[in-house]
PDB file of N, CA and C in Angstrom:
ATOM      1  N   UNK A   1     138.168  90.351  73.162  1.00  0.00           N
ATOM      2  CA  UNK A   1     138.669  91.448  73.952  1.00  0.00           C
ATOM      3  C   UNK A   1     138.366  91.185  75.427  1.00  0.00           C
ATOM      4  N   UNK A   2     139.598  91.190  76.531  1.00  0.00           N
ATOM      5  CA  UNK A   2     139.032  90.859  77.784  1.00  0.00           C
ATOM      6  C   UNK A   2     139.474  92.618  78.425  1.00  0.00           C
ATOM      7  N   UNK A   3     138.199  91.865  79.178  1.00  0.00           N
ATOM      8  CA  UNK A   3     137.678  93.749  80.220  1.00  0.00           C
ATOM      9  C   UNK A   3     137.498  93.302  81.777  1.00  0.00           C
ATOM     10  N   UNK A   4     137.952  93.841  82.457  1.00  0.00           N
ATOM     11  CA  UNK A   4     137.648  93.395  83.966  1.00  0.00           C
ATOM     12  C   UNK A   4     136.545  92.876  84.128  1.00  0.00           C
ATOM     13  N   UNK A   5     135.487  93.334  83.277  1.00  0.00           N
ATOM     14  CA  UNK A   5     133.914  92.631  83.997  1.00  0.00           C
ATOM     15  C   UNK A   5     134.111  91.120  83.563  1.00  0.00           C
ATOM     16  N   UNK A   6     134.128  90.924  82.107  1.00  0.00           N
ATOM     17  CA  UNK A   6     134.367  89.569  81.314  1.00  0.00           C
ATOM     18  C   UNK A   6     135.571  88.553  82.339  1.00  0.00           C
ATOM     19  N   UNK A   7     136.197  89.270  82.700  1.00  0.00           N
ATOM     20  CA  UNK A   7     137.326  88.383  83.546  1.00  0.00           C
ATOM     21  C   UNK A   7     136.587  88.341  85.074  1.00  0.00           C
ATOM     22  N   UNK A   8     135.865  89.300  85.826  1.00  0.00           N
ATOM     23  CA  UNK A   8     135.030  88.736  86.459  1.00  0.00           C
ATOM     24  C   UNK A   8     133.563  87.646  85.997  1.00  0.00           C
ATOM     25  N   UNK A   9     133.012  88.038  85.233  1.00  0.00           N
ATOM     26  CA  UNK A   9     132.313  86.855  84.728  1.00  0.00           C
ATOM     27  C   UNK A   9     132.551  85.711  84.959  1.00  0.00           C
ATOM     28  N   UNK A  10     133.954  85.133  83.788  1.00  0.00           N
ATOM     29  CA  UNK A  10     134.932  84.159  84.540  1.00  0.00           C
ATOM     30  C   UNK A  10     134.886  83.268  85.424  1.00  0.00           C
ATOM     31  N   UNK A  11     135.507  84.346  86.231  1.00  0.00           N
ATOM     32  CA  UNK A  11     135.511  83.798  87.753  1.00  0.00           C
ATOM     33  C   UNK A  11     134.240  83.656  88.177  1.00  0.00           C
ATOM     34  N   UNK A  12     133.330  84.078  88.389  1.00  0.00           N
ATOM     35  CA  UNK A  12     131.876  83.822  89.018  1.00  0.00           C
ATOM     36  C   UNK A  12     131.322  82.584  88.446  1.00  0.00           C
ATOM     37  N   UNK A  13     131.656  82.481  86.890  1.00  0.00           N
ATOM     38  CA  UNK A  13     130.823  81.136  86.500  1.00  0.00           C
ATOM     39  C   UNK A  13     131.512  79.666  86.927  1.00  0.00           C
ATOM     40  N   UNK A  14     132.925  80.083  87.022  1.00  0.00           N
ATOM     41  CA  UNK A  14     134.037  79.105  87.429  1.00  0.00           C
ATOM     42  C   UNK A  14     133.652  78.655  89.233  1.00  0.00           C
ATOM     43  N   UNK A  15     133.721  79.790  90.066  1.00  0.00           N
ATOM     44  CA  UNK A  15     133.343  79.904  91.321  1.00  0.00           C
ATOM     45  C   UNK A  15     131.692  79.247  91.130  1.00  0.00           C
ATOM     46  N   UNK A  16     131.036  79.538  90.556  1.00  0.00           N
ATOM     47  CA  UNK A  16     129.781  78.787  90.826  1.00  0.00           C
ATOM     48  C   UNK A  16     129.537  77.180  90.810  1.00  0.00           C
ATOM     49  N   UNK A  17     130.641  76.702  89.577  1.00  0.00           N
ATOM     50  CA  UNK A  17     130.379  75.542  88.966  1.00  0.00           C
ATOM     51  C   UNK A  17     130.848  74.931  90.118  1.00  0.00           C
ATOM     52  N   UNK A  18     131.913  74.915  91.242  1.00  0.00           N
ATOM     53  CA  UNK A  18     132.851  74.341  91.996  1.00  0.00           C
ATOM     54  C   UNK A  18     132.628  74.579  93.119  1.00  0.00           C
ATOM     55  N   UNK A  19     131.766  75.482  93.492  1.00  0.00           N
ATOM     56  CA  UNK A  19     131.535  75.821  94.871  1.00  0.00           C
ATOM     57  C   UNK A  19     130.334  75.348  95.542  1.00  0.00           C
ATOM     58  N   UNK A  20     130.209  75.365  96.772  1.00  0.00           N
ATOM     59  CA  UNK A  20     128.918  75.166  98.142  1.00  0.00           C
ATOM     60  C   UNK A  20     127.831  75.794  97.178  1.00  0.00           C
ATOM     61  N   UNK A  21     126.728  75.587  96.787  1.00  0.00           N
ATOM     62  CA  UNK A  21     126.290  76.990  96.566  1.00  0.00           C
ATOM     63  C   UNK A  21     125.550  77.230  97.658  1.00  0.00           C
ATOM     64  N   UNK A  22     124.893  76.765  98.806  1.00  0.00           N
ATOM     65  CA  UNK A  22     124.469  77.292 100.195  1.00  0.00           C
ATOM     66  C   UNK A  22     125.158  78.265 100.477  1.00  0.00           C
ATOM     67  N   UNK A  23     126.673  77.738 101.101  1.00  0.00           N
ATOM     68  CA  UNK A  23     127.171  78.776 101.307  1.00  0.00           C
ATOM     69  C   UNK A  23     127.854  80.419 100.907  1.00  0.00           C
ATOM     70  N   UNK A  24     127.718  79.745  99.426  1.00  0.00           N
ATOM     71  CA  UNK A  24     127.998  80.964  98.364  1.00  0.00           C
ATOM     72  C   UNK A  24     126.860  81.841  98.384  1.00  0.00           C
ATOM     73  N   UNK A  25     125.914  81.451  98.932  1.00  0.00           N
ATOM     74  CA  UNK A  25     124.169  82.045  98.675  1.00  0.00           C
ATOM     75  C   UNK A  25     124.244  82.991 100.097  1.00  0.00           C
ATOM     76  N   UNK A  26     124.746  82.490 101.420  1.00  0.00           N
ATOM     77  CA  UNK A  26     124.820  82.958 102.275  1.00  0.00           C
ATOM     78  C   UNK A  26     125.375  84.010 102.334  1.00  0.00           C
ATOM     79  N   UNK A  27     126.783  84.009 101.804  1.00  0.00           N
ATOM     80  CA  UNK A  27     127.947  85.172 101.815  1.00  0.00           C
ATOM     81  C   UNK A  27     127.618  86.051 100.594  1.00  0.00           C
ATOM     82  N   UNK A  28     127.338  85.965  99.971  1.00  0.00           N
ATOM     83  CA  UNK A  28     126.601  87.280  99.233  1.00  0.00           C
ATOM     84  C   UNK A  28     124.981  87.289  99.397  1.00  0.00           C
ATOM     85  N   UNK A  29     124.890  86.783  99.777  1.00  0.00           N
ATOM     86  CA  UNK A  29     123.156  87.313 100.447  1.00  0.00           C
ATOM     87  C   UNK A  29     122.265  87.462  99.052  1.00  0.00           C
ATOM     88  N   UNK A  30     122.376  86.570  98.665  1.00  0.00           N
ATOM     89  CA  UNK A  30     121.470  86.005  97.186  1.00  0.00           C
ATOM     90  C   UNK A  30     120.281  85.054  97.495  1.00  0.00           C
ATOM     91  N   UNK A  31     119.158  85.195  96.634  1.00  0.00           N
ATOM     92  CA  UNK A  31     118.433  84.306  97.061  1.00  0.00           C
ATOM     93  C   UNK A  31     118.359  82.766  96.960  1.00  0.00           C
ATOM     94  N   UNK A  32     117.407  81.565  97.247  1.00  0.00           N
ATOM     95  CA  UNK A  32     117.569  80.184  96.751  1.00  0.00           C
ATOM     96  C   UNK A  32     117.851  80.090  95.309  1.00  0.00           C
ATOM     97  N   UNK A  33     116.911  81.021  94.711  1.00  0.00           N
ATOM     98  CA  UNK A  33     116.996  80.663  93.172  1.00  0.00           C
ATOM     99  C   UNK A  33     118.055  81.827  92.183  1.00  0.00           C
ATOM    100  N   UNK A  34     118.759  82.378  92.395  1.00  0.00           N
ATOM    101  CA  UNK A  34     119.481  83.430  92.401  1.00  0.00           C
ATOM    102  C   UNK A  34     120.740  83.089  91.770  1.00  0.00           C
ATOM    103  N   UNK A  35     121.593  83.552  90.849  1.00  0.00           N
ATOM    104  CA  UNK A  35     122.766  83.292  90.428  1.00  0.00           C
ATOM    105  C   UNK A  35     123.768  84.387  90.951  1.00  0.00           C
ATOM    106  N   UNK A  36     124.941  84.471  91.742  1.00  0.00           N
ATOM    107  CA  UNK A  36     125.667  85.999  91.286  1.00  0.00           C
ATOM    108  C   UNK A  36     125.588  86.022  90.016  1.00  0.00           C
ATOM    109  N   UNK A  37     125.834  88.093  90.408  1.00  0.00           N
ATOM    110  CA  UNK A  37     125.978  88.621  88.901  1.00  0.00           C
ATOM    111  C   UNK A  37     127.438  89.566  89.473  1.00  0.00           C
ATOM    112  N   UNK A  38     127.643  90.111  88.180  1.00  0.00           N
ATOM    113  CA  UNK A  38     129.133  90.640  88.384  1.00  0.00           C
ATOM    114  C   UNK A  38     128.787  91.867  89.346  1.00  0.00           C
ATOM    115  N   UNK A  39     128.058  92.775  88.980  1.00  0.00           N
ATOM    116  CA  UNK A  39     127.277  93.545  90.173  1.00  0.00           C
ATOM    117  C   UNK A  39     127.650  93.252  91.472  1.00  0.00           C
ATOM    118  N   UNK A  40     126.759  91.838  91.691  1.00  0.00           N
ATOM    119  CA  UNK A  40     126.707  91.438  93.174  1.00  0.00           C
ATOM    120  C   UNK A  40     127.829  91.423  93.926  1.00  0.00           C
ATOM    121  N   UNK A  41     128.582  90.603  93.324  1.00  0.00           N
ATOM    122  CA  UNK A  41     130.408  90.340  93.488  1.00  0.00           C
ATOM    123  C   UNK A  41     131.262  91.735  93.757  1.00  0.00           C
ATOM    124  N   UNK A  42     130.840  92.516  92.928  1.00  0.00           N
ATOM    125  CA  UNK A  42     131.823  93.854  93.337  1.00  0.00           C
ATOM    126  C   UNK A  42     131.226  94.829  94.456  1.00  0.00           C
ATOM    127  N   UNK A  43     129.934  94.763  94.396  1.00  0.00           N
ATOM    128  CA  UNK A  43     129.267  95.399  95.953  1.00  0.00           C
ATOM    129  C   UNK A  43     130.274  94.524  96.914  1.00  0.00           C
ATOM    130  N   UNK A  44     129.179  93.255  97.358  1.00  0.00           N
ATOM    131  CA  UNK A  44     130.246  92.423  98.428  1.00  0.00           C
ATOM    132  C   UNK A  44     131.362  92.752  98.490  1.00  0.00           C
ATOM    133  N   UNK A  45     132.508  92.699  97.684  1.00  0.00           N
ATOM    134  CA  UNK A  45     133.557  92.845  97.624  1.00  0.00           C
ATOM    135  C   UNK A  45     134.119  94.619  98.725  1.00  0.00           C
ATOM    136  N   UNK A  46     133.148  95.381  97.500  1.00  0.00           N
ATOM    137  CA  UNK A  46     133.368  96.669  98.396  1.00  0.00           C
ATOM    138  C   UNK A  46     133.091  96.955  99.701  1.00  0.00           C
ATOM    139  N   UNK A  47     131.820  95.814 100.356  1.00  0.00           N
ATOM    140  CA  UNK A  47     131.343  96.490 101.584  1.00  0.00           C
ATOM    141  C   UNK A  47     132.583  95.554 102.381  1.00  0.00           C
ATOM    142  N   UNK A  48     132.949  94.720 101.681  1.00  0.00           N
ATOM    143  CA  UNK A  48     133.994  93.663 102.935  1.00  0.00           C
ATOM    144  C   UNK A  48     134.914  94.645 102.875  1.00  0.00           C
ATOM    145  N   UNK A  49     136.021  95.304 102.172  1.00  0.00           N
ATOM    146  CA  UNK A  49     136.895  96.054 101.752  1.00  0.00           C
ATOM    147  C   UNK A  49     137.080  97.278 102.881  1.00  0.00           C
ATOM    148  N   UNK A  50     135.442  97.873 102.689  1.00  0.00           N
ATOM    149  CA  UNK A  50     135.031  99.281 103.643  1.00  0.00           C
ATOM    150  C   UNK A  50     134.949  98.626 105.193  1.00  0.00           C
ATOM    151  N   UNK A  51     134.065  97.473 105.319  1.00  0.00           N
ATOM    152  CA  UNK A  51     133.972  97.322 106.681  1.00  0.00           C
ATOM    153  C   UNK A  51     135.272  96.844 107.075  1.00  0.00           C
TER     154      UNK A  51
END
């Protein structure tokens, strides 16, 4: 069964495997040892959205 979160999941583990992770660490403001979580992704998302 896919649900928006699972399809964000997805993407985050896909986006992780392939990406900077410095800079991925930067732009969501995660720590060194830190993974996004689907959470993280939809805050960010919202404050870029609002600001």
């Amino acid at each position: 069964m896919h649900t928006i979160k699972s399809d964000i999941n997805t993407a985050i583990e896909n986006m992780w495997r392939f990406t900077d992770k410095n800079k991925t660490r930067k732009i969501l403001r995660i720590g060194e040892y830190d993974k996004p979580s689907c959470k993280g992704i939809v805050t960010m998302i919202k404050y870029y959205i609002i600001c």
